[in-house]
N, C-alpha and C. Protein backbone atom coordinates (compact mmCIF):
# COMPACT_ATOMS: atom_id res chain seq x y z
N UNK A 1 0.83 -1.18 0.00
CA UNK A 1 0.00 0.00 0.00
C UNK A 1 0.88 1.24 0.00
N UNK A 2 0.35 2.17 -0.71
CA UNK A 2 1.14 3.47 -0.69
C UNK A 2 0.45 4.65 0.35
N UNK A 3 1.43 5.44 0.41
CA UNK A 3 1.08 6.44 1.66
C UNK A 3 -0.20 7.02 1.23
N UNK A 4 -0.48 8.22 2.10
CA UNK A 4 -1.82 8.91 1.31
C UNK A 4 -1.02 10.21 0.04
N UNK A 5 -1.75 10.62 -0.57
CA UNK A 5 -0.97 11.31 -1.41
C UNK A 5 -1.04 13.18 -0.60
N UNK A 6 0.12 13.94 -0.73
CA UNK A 6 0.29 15.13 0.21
C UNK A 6 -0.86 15.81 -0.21
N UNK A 7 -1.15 15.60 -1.70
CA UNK A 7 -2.27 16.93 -2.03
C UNK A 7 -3.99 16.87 -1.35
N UNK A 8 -4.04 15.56 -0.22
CA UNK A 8 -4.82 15.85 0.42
C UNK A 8 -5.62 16.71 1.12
N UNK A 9 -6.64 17.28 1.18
CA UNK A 9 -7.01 18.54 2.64
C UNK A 9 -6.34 17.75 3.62
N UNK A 10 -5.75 18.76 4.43
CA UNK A 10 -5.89 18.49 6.19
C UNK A 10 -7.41 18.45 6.65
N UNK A 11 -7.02 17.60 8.07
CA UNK A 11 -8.32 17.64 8.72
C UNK A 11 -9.31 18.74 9.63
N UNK A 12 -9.92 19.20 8.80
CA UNK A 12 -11.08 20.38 9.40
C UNK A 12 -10.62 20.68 10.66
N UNK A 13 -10.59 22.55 11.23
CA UNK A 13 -10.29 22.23 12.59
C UNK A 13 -11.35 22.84 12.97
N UNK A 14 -12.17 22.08 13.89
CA UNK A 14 -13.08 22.33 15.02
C UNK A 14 -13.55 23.65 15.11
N UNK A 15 -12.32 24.40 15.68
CA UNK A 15 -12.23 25.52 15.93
C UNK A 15 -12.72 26.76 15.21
N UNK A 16 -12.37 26.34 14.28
CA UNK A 16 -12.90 26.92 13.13
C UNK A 16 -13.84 27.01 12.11
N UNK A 17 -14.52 26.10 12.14
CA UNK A 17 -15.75 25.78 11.71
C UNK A 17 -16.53 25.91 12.74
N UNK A 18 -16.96 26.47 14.21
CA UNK A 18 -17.59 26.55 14.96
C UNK A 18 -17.65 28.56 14.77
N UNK A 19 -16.10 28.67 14.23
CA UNK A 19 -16.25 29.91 14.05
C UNK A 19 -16.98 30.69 13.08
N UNK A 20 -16.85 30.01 11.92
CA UNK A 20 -17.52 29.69 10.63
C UNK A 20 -19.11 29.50 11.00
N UNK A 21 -19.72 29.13 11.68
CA UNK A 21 -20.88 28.28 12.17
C UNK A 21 -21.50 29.74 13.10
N UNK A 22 -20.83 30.54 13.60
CA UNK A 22 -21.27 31.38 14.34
C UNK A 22 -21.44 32.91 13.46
N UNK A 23 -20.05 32.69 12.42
CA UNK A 23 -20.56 33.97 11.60
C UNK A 23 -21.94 33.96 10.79
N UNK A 24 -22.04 32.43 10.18
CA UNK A 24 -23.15 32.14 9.33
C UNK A 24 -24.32 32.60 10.01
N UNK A 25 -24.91 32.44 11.89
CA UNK A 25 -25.62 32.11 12.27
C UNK A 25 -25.84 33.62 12.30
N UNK A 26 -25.01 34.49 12.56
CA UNK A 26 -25.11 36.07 12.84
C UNK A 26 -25.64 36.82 11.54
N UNK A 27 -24.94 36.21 10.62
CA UNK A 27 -25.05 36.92 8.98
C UNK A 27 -26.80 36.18 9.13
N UNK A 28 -27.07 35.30 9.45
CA UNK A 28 -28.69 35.03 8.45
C UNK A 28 -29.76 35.68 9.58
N UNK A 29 -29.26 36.32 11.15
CA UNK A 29 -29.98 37.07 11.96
C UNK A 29 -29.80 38.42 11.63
N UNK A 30 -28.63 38.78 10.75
CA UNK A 30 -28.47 40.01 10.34
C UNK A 30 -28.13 40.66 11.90
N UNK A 31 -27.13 40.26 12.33
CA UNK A 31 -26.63 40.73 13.79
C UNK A 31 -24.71 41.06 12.96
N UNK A 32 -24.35 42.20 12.33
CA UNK A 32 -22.91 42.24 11.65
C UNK A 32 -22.46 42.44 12.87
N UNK A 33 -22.84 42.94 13.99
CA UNK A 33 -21.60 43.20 15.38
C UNK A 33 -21.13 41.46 15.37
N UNK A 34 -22.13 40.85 15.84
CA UNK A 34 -21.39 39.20 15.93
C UNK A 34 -21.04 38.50 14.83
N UNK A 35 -21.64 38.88 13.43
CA UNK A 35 -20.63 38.45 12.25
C UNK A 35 -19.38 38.62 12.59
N UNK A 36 -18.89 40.53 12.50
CA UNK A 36 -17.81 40.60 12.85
C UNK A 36 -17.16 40.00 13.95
N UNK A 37 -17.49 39.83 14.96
CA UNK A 37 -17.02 39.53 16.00
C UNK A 37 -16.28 37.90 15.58
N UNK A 38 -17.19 37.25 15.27
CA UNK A 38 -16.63 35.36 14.52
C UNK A 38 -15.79 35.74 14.13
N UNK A 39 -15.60 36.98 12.93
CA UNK A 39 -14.74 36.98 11.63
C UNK A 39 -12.99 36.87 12.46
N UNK A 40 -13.06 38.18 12.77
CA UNK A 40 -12.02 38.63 14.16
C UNK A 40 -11.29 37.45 15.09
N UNK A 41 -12.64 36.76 15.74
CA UNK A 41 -12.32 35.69 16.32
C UNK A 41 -11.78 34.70 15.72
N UNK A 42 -11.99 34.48 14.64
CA UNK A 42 -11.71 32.91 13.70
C UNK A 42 -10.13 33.30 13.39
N UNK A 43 -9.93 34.74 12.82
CA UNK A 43 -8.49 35.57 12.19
C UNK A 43 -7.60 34.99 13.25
N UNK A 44 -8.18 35.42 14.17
CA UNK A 44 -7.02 35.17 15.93
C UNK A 44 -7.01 33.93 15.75
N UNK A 45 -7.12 32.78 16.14
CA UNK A 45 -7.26 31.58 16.41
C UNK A 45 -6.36 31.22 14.48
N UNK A 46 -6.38 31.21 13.62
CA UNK A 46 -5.78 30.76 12.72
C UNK A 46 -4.33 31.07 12.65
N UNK A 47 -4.60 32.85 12.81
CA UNK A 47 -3.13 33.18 13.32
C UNK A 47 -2.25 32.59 14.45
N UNK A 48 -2.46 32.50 15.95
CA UNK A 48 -2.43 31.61 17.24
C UNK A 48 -2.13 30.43 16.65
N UNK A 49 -2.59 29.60 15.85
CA UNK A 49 -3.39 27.73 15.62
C UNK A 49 -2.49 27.57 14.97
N UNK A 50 -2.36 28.25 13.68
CA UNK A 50 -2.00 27.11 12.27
C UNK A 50 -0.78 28.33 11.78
N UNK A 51 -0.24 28.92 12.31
CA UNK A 51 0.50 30.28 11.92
C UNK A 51 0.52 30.98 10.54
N UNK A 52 -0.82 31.16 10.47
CA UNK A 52 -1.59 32.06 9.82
C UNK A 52 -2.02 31.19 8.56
N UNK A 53 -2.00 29.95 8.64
CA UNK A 53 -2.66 29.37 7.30
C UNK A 53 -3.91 28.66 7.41
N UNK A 54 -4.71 28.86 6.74
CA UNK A 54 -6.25 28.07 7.05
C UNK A 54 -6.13 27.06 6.69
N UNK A 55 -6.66 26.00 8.11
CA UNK A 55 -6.58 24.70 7.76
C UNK A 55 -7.62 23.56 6.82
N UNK A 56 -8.37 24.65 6.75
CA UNK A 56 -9.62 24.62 5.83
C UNK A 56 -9.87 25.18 4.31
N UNK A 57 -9.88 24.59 3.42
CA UNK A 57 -10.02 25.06 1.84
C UNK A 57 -11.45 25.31 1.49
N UNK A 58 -12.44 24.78 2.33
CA UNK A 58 -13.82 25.16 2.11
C UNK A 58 -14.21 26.24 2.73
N UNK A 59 -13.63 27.39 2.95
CA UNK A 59 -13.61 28.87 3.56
C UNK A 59 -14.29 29.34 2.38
N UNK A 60 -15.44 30.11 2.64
CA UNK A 60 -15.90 30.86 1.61
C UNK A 60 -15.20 32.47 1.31
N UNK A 61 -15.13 32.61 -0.01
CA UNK A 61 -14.77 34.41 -0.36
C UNK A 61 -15.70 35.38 0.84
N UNK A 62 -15.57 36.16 0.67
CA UNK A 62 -16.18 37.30 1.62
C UNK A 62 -16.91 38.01 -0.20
């Protein structure tokens, strides 16, 4: 058997998709203070987490 191949995704982080999960929930209440607030929050934590690279490719454009 051969390894997995590198051009795989990494595995989703939690963290971030909860962050993701909270902007969505703000954007469809139309609440932009807590949109922003996720957005901000998610920035920190990627920067902090993964040193500054998203571990996620299913990030939507803005």
């Amino acid at each position: 058997m051969s390894a997995p191949a590198a051009s795989e995704d990494p595995e989703p982080c939690r963290t971030c998709q909860e962050f993701d999960l909270a902007e969505a929930v703000a954007r469809s209440e139309r609440d932009g203070s807590r949109e922003t607030d996720a957005r901000v929050l998610r920035r920190r934590h990627v920067e902090a987490e993964h040193a500054g690279v998203s571990p996620t490719s299913a990030r939507r454009a803005p």
